[in-house]
Protein backbone atom coordinates (compact mmCIF):
# COMPACT_ATOMS: atom_id res chain seq x y z
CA UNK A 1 58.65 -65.73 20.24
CA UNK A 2 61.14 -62.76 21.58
CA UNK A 3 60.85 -61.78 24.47
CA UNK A 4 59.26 -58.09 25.30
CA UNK A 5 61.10 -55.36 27.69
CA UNK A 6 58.70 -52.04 27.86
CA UNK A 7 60.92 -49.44 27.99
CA UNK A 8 60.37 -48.40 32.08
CA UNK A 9 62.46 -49.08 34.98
CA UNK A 10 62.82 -48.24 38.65
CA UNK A 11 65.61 -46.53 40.00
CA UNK A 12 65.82 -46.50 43.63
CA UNK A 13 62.56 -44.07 44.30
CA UNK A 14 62.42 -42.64 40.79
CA UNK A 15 60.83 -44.38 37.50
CA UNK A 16 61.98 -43.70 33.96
CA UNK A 17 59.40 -44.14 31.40
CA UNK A 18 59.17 -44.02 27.34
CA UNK A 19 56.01 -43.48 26.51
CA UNK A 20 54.50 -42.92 23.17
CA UNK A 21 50.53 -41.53 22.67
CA UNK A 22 47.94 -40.60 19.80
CA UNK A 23 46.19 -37.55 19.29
CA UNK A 24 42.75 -38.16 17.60
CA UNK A 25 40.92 -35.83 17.48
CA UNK A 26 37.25 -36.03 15.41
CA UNK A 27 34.47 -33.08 15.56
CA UNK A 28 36.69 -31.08 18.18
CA UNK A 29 36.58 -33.73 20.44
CA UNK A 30 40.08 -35.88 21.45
CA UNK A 31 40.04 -39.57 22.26
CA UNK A 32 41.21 -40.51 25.79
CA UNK A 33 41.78 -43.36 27.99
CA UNK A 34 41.14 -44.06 31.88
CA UNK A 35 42.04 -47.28 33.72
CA UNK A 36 39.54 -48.12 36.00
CA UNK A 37 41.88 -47.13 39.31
CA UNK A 38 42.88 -44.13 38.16
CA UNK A 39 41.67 -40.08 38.61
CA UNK A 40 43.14 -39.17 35.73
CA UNK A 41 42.99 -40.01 31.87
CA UNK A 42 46.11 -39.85 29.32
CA UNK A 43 46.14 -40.22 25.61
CA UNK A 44 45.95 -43.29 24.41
CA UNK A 45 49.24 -45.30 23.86
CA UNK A 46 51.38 -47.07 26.15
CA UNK A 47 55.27 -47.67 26.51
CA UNK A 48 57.74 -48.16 24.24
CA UNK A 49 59.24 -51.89 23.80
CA UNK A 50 63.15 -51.75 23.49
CA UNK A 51 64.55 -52.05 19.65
CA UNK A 52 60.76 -51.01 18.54
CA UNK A 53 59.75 -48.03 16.33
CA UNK A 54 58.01 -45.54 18.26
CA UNK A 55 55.11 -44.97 15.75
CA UNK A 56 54.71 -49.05 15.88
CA UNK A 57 54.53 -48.91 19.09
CA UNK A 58 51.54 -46.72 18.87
CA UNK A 59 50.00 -48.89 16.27
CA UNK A 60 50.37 -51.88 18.53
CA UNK A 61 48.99 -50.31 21.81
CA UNK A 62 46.03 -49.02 19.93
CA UNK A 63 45.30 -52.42 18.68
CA UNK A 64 46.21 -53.87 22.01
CA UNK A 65 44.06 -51.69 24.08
CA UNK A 66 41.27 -50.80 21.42
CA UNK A 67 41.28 -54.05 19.47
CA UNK A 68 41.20 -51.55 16.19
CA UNK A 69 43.71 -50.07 13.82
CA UNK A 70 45.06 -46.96 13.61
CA UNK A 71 46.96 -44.95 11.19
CA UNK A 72 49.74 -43.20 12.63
CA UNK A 73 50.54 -40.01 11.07
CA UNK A 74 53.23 -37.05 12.00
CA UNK A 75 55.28 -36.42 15.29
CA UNK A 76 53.46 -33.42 16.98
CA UNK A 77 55.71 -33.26 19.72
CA UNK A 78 57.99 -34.84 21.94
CA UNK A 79 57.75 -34.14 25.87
CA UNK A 80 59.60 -34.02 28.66
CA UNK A 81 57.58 -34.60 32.40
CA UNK A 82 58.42 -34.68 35.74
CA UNK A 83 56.19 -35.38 38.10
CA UNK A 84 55.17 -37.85 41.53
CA UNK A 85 52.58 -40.40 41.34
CA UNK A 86 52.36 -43.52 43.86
CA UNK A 87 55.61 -42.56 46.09
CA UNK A 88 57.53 -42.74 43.14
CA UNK A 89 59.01 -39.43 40.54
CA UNK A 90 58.95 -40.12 37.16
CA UNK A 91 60.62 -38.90 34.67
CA UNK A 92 58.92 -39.67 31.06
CA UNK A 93 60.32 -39.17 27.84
CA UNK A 94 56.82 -39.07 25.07
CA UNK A 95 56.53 -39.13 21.60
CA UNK A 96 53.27 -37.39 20.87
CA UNK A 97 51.59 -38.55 17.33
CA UNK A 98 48.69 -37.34 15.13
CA UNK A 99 46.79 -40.84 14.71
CA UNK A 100 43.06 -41.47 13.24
CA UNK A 101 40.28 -44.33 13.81
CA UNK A 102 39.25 -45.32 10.32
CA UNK A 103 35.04 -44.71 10.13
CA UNK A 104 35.15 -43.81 14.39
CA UNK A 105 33.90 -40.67 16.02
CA UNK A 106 31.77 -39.75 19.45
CA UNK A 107 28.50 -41.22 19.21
CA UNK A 108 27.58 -39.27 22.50
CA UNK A 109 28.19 -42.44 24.55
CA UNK A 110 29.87 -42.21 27.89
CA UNK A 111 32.10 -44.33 27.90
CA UNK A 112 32.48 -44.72 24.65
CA UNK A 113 34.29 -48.03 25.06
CA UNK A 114 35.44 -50.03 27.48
CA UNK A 115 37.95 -52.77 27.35
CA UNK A 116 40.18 -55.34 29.89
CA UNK A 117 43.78 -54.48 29.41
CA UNK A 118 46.52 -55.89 32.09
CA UNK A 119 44.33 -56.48 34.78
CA UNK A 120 42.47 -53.69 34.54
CA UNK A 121 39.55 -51.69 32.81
CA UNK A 122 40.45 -48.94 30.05
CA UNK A 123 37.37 -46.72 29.34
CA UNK A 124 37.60 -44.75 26.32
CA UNK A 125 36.13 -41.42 26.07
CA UNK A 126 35.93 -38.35 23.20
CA UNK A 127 36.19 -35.53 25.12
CA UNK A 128 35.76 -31.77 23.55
CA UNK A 129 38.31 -29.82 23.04
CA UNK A 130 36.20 -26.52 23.86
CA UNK A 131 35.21 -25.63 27.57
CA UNK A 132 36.77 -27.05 30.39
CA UNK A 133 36.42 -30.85 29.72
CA UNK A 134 40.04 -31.69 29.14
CA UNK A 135 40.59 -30.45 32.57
CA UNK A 136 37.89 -31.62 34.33
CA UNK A 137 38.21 -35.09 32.77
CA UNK A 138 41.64 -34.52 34.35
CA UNK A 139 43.72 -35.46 31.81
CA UNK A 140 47.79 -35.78 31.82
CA UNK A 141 50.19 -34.53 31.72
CA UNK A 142 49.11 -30.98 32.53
CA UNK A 143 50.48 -29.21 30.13
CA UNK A 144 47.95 -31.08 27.09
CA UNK A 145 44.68 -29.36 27.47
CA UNK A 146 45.87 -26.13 26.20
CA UNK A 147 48.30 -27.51 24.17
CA UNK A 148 45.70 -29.82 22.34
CA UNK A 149 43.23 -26.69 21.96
CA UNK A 150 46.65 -24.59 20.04
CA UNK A 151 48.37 -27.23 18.29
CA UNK A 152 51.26 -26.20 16.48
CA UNK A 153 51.84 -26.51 12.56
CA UNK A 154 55.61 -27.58 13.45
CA UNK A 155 57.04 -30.81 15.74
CA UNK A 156 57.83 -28.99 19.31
CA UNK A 157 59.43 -30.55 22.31
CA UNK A 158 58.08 -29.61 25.57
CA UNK A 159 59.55 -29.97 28.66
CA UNK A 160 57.28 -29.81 32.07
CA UNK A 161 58.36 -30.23 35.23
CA UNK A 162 54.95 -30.66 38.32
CA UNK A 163 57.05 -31.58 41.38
CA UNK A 164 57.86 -27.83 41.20
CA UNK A 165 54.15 -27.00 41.72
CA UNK A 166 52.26 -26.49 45.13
């Protein structure tokens, strides 16, 4: 078997990360994942392995972390973030995807599901799109919420940048 090198490494203080993520959104609400230790939630997805395909990636992760398939449709957007979490600054390159869950949608369970992943416990959620929820749930980077409520009709590259921020 080869051996497998996610795409993330320290230097000194700072991290650089690769990160790819699905957006799947069903009934206007979007799918999103929260490890058991952390106060936030992201997309689902993970890093990228070195000399893989960004959109397998996704497919792997999803199947990794949801023990389902997915089918990976067309870049939305690729991102650019900057920001501090656990002493370190991070700067994160993503690849933002539109994705679907053959025959899955909210159910109205909380959490919809849960699974071990690394060590830890990912609890998946389908959070709507309307209201506050995005926020409240928390969910990163910052700049998604609105973005996910307006998405564009053309790939955009966003660039975001929260150690500026009080």
């Amino acid at each position: 078997m080869n051996e497998r090198h996610v795409i993330s490494f320290p230097i000194g203080e700072q991290r650089f990360n690769f990160r790819v993520a699905g957006i799947i959104i069903v009934d206007g609400h979007v799918l999103v994942c929260r490890e058991d230790d952390d106060d936030y939630c992201m997309l689902p997805g993970g890093r990228i392995e070195l000399g893989e395909p960004s959109a397998l990636s996704l497919e792997r992760e999803i199947e990794e972390e949801l023990a389902m398939p997915a089918n990976v449709g067309a870049m939305i957007a690729t991102s650019e973030s900057f920001y501090r979490r656990d002493d370190e600054d991070f700067h994160e390159l993503g690849f933002f995807y539109a994705a679907e869950l053959p025959g899955q949608r909210p159910n109205g369970s909380s959490p919809w599901l849960q699974r071990p992943d690394e060590g830890h416990i990912l609890s998946f959620d389908w959070v709507p799109l309307a209201g506050d929820a995005l926020e409240t749930a928390n969910l990163m980077p910052r700049w998604l919420p609105a973005f996910l409520r307006d998405l564009p009709e053309r790939q955009v590259h966003i660039t975001h940048d929260e150690r500026r921020q009080a």
